[in-house]
C-alpha atoms as a PDB file:
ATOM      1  CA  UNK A   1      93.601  35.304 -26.845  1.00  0.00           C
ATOM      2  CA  UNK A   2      96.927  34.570 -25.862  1.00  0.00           C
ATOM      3  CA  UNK A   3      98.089  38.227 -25.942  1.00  0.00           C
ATOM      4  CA  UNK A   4      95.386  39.816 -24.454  1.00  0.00           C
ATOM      5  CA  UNK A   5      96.063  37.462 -21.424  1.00  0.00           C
ATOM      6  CA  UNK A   6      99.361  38.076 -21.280  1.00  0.00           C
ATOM      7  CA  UNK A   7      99.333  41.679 -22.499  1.00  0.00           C
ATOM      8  CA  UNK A   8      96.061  43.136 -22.139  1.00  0.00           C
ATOM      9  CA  UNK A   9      93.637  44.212 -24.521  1.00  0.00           C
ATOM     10  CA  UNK A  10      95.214  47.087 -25.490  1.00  0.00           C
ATOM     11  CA  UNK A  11      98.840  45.997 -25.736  1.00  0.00           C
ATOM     12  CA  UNK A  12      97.270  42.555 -27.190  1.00  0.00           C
ATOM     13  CA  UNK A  13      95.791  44.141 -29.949  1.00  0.00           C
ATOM     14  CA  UNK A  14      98.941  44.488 -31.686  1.00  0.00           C
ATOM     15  CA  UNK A  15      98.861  40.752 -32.506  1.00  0.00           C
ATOM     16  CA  UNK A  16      95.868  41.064 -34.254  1.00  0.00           C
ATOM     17  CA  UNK A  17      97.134  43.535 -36.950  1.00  0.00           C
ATOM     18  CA  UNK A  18     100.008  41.426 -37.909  1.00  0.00           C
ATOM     19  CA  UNK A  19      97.126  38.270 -37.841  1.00  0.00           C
ATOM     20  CA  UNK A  20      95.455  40.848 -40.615  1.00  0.00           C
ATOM     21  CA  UNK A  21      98.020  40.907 -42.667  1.00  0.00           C
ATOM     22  CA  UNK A  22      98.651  37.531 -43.318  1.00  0.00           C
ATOM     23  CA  UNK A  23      94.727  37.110 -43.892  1.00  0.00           C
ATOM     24  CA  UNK A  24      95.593  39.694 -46.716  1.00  0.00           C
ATOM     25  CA  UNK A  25      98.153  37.774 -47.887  1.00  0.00           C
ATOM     26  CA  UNK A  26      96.554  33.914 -47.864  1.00  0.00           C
ATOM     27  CA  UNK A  27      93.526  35.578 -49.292  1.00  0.00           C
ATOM     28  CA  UNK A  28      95.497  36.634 -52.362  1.00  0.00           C
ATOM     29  CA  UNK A  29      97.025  33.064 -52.695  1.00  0.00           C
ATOM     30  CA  UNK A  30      93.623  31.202 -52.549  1.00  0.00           C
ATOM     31  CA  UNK A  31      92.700  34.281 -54.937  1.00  0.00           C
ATOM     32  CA  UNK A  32      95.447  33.660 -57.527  1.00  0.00           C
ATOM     33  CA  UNK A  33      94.497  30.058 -57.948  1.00  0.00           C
ATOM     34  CA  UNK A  34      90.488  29.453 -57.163  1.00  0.00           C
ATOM     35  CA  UNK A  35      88.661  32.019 -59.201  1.00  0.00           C
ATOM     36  CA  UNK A  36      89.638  29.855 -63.027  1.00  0.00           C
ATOM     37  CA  UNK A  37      88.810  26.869 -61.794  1.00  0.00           C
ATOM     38  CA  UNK A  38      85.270  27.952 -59.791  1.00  0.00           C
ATOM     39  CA  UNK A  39      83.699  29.907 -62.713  1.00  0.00           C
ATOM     40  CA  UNK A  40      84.305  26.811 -64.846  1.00  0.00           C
ATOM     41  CA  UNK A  41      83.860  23.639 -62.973  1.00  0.00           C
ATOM     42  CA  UNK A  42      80.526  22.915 -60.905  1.00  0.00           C
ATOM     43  CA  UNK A  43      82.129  19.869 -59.903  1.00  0.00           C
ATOM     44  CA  UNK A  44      85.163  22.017 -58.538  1.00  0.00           C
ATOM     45  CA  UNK A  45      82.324  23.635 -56.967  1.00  0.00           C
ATOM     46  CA  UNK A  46      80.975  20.632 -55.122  1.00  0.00           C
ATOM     47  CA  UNK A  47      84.150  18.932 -53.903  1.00  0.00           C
ATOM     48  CA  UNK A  48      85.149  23.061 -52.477  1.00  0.00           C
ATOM     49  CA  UNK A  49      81.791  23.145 -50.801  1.00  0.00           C
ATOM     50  CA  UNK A  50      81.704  19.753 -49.438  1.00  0.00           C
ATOM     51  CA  UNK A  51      85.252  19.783 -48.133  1.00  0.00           C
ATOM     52  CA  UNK A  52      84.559  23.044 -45.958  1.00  0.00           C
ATOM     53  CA  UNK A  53      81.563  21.842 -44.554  1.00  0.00           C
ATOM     54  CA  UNK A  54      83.727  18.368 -43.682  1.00  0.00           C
ATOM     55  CA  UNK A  55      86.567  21.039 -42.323  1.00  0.00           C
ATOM     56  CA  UNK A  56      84.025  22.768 -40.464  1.00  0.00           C
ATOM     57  CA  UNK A  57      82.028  19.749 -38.444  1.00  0.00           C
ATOM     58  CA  UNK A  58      86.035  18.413 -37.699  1.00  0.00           C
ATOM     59  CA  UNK A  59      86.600  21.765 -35.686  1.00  0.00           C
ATOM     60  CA  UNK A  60      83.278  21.309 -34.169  1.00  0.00           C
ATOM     61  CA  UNK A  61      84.342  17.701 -33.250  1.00  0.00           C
ATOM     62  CA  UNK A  62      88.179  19.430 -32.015  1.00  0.00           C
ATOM     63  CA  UNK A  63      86.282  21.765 -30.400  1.00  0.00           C
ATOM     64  CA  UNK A  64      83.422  19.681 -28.269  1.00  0.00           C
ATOM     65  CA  UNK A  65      86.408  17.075 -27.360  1.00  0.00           C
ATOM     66  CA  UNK A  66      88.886  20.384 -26.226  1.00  0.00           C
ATOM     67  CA  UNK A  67      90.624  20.194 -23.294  1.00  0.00           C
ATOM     68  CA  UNK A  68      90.005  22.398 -20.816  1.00  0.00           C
ATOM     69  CA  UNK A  69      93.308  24.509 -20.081  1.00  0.00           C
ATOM     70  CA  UNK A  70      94.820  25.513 -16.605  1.00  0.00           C
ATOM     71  CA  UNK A  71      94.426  29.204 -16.909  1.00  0.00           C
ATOM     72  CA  UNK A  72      96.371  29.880 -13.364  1.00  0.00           C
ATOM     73  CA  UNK A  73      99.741  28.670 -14.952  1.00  0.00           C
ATOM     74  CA  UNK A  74      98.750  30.900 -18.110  1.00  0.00           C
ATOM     75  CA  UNK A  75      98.104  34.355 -15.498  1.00  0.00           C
ATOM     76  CA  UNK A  76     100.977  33.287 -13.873  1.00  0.00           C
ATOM     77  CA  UNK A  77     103.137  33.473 -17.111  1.00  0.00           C
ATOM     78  CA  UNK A  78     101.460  36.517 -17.927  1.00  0.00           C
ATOM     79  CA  UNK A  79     103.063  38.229 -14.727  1.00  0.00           C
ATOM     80  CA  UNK A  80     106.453  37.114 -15.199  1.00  0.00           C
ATOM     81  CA  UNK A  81     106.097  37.648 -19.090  1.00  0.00           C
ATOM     82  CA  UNK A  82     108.026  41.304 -20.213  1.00  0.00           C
ATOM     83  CA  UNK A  83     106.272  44.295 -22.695  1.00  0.00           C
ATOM     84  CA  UNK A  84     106.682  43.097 -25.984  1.00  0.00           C
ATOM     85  CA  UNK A  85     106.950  46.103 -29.081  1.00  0.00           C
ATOM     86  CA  UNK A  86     104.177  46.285 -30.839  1.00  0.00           C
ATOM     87  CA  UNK A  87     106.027  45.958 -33.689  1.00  0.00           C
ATOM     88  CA  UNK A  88     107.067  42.371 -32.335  1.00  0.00           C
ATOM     89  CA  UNK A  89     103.570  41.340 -31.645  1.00  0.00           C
ATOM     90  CA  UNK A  90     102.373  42.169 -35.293  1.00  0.00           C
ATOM     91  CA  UNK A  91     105.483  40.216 -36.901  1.00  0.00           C
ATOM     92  CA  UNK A  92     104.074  37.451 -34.284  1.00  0.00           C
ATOM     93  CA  UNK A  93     100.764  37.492 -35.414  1.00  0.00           C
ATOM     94  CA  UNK A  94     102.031  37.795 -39.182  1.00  0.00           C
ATOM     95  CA  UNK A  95     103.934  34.800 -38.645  1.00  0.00           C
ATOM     96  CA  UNK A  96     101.475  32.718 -36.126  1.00  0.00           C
ATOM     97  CA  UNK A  97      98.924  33.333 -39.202  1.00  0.00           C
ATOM     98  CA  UNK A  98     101.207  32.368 -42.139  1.00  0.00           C
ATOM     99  CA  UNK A  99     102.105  29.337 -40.837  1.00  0.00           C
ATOM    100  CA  UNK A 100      99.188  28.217 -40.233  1.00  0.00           C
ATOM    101  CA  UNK A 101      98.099  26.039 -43.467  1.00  0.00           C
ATOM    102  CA  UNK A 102      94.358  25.798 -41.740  1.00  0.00           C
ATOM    103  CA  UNK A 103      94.126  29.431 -42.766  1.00  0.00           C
ATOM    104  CA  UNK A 104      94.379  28.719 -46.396  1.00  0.00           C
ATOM    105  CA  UNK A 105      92.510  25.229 -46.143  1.00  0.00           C
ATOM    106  CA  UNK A 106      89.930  27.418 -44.230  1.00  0.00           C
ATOM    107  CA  UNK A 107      89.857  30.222 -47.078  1.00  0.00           C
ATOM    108  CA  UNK A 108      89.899  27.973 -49.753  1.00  0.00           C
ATOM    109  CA  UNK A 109      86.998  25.911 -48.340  1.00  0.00           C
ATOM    110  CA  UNK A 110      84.665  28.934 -47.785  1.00  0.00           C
ATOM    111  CA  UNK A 111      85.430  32.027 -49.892  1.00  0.00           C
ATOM    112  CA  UNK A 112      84.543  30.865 -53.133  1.00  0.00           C
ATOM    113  CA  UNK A 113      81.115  29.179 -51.826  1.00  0.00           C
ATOM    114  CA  UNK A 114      79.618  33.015 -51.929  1.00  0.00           C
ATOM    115  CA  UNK A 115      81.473  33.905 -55.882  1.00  0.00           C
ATOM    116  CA  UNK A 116      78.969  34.422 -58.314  1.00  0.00           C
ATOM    117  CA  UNK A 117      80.980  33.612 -61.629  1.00  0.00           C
ATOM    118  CA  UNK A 118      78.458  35.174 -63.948  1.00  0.00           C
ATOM    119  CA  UNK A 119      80.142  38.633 -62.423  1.00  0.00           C
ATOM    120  CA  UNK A 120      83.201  40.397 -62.614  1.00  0.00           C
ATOM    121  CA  UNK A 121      85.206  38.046 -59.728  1.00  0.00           C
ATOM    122  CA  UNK A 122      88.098  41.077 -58.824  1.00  0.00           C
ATOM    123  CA  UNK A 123      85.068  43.179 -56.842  1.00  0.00           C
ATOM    124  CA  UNK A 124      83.721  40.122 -55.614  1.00  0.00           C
ATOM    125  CA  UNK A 125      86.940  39.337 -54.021  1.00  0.00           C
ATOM    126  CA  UNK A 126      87.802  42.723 -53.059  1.00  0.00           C
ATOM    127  CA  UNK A 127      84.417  42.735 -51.346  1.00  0.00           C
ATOM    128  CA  UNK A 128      85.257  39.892 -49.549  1.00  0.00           C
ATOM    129  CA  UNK A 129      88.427  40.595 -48.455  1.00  0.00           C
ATOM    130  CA  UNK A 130      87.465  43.493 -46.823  1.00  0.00           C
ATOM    131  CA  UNK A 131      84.451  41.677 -45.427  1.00  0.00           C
ATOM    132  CA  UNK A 132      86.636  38.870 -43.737  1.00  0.00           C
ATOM    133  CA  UNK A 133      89.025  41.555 -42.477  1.00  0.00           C
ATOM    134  CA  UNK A 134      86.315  43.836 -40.884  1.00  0.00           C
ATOM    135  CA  UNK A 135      84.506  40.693 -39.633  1.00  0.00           C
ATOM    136  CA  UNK A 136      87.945  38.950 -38.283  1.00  0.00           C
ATOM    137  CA  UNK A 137      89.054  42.737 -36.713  1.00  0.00           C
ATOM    138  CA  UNK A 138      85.841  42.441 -34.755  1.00  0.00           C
ATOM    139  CA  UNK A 139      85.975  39.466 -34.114  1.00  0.00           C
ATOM    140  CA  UNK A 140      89.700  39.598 -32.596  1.00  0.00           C
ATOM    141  CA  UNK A 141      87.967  42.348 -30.348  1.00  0.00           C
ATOM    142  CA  UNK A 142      86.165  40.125 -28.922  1.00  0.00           C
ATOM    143  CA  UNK A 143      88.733  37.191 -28.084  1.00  0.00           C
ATOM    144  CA  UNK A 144      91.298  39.746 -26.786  1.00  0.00           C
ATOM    145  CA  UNK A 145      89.012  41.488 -24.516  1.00  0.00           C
ATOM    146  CA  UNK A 146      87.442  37.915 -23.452  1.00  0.00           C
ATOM    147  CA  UNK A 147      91.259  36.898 -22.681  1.00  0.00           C
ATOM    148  CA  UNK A 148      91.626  40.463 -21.094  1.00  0.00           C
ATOM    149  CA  UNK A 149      88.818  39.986 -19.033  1.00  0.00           C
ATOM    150  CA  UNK A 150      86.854  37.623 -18.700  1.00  0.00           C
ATOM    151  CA  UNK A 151      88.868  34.165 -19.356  1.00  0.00           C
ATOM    152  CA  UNK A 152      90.295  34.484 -16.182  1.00  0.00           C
ATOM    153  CA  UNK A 153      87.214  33.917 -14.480  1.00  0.00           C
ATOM    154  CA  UNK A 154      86.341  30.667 -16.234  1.00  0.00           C
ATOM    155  CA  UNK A 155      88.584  29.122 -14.246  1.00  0.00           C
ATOM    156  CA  UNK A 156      86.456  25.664 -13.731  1.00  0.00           C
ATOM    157  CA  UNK A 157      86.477  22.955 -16.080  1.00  0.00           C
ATOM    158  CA  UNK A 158      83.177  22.927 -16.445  1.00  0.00           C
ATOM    159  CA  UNK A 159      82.966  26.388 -17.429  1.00  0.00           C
ATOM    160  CA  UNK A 160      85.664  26.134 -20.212  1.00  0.00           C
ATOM    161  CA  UNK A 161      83.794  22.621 -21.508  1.00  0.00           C
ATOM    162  CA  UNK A 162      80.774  24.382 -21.613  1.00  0.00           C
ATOM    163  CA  UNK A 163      82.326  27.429 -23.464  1.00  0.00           C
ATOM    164  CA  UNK A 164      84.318  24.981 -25.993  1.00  0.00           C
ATOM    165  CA  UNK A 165      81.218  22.910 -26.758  1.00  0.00           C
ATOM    166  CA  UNK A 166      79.095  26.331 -27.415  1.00  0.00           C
ATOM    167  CA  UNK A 167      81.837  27.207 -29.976  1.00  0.00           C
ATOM    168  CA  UNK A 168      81.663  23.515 -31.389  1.00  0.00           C
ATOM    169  CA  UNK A 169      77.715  24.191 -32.001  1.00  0.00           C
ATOM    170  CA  UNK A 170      78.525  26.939 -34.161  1.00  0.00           C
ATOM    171  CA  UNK A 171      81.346  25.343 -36.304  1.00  0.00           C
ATOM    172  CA  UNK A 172      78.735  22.479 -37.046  1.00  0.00           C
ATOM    173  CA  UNK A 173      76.007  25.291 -37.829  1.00  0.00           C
ATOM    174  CA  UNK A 174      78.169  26.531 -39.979  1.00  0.00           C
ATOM    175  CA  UNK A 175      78.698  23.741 -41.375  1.00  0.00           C
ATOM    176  CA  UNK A 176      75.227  23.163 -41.746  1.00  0.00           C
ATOM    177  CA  UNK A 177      74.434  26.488 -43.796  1.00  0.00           C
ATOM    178  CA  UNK A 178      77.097  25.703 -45.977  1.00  0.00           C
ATOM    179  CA  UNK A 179      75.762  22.435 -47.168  1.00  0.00           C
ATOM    180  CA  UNK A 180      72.609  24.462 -48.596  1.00  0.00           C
ATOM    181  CA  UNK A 181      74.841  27.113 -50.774  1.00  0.00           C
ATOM    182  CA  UNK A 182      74.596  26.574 -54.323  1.00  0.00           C
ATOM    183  CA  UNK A 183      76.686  27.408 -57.318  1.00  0.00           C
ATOM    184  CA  UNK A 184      75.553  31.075 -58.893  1.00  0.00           C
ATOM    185  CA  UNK A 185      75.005  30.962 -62.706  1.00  0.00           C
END
């Protein structure tokens, strides 16, 4: 969001490619160490499941309790701010992503809810990564171009509570349809 304010969408987009790769990349570490343990632990199973849907109803809670921010100093930056490569803005969004451990806490929490260890887990993952990639890509599309566009005119607190507490309804019903997956097999 923070690039298509101060970039536009187009120019903003950038930062979402380098945000892409380092999904690749934290989905290959929760990869490398989740499949053994899921296809033979239901317990592992259980404290996975329960732990994302505790992760998720906290960002609700972050989210209803947000802040609202003062956009005007934010546009204002934006002005003064100069063209970034877009070779920068993908090594920013590589690195804004990687260092972010609530990535891989995030991952971890919810990818393996939807394995079904009675089949081959390398498709299943490959599946999935592509899925969270072409879901995240369109996803980003939407943030930037909100930033782009339409942020700046939620300029009232009220307007940005009411926007942060609509996104803080969804974490917790997410939350809530994770609670009812159960273990394949």
């Amino acid at each position: 969001m923070s690039s298509g304010l101060q970039y536009g969408f187009r120019h903003g987009y950038w930062n979402v490619i380098g945000l892409q790769l380092a999904l690749v990349v934290q989905i290959g570490v929760v990869v490398a160490g989740v499949g053994a343990v899921l296809a033979t632990s239901a317990w592992a199973f259980e404290v996975i499941k329960w732990f994302g849907v505790g992760y998720l109803v906290y960002l609700g809670w972050l989210q209803w309790h947000a802040t609202p921010a003062n956009l005007d100093d934010e546009v204002e930056h934006a002005r003064d701010t100069r063209r970034e490569s877009p070779a920068r803005l993908v090594l920013k969004g590589f690195l804004v992503n990687m260092s972010n451990p609530k990535a891989i806490v995030f991952i971890l929490a919810v990818l393996p809810q939807f394995l079904n260890t009675e089949v081959a887990l390398p498709l299943q993952y490959g599946v999935m990564l592509i899925t969270m990639v072409a879901v995240d890509l369109v996803v980003m599309v939407i943030y930037t171009g909100l930033a782009a566009k339409v942020l700046r005119y939620l300029q009232s607190p009220r307007q940005q509570r009411l926007l942060n507490r609509s996104f803080a309804v969804m974490f917790v019903g997410a939350a809530s349809l994770l609670s009812t997956v159960h273990r394949a097999g």
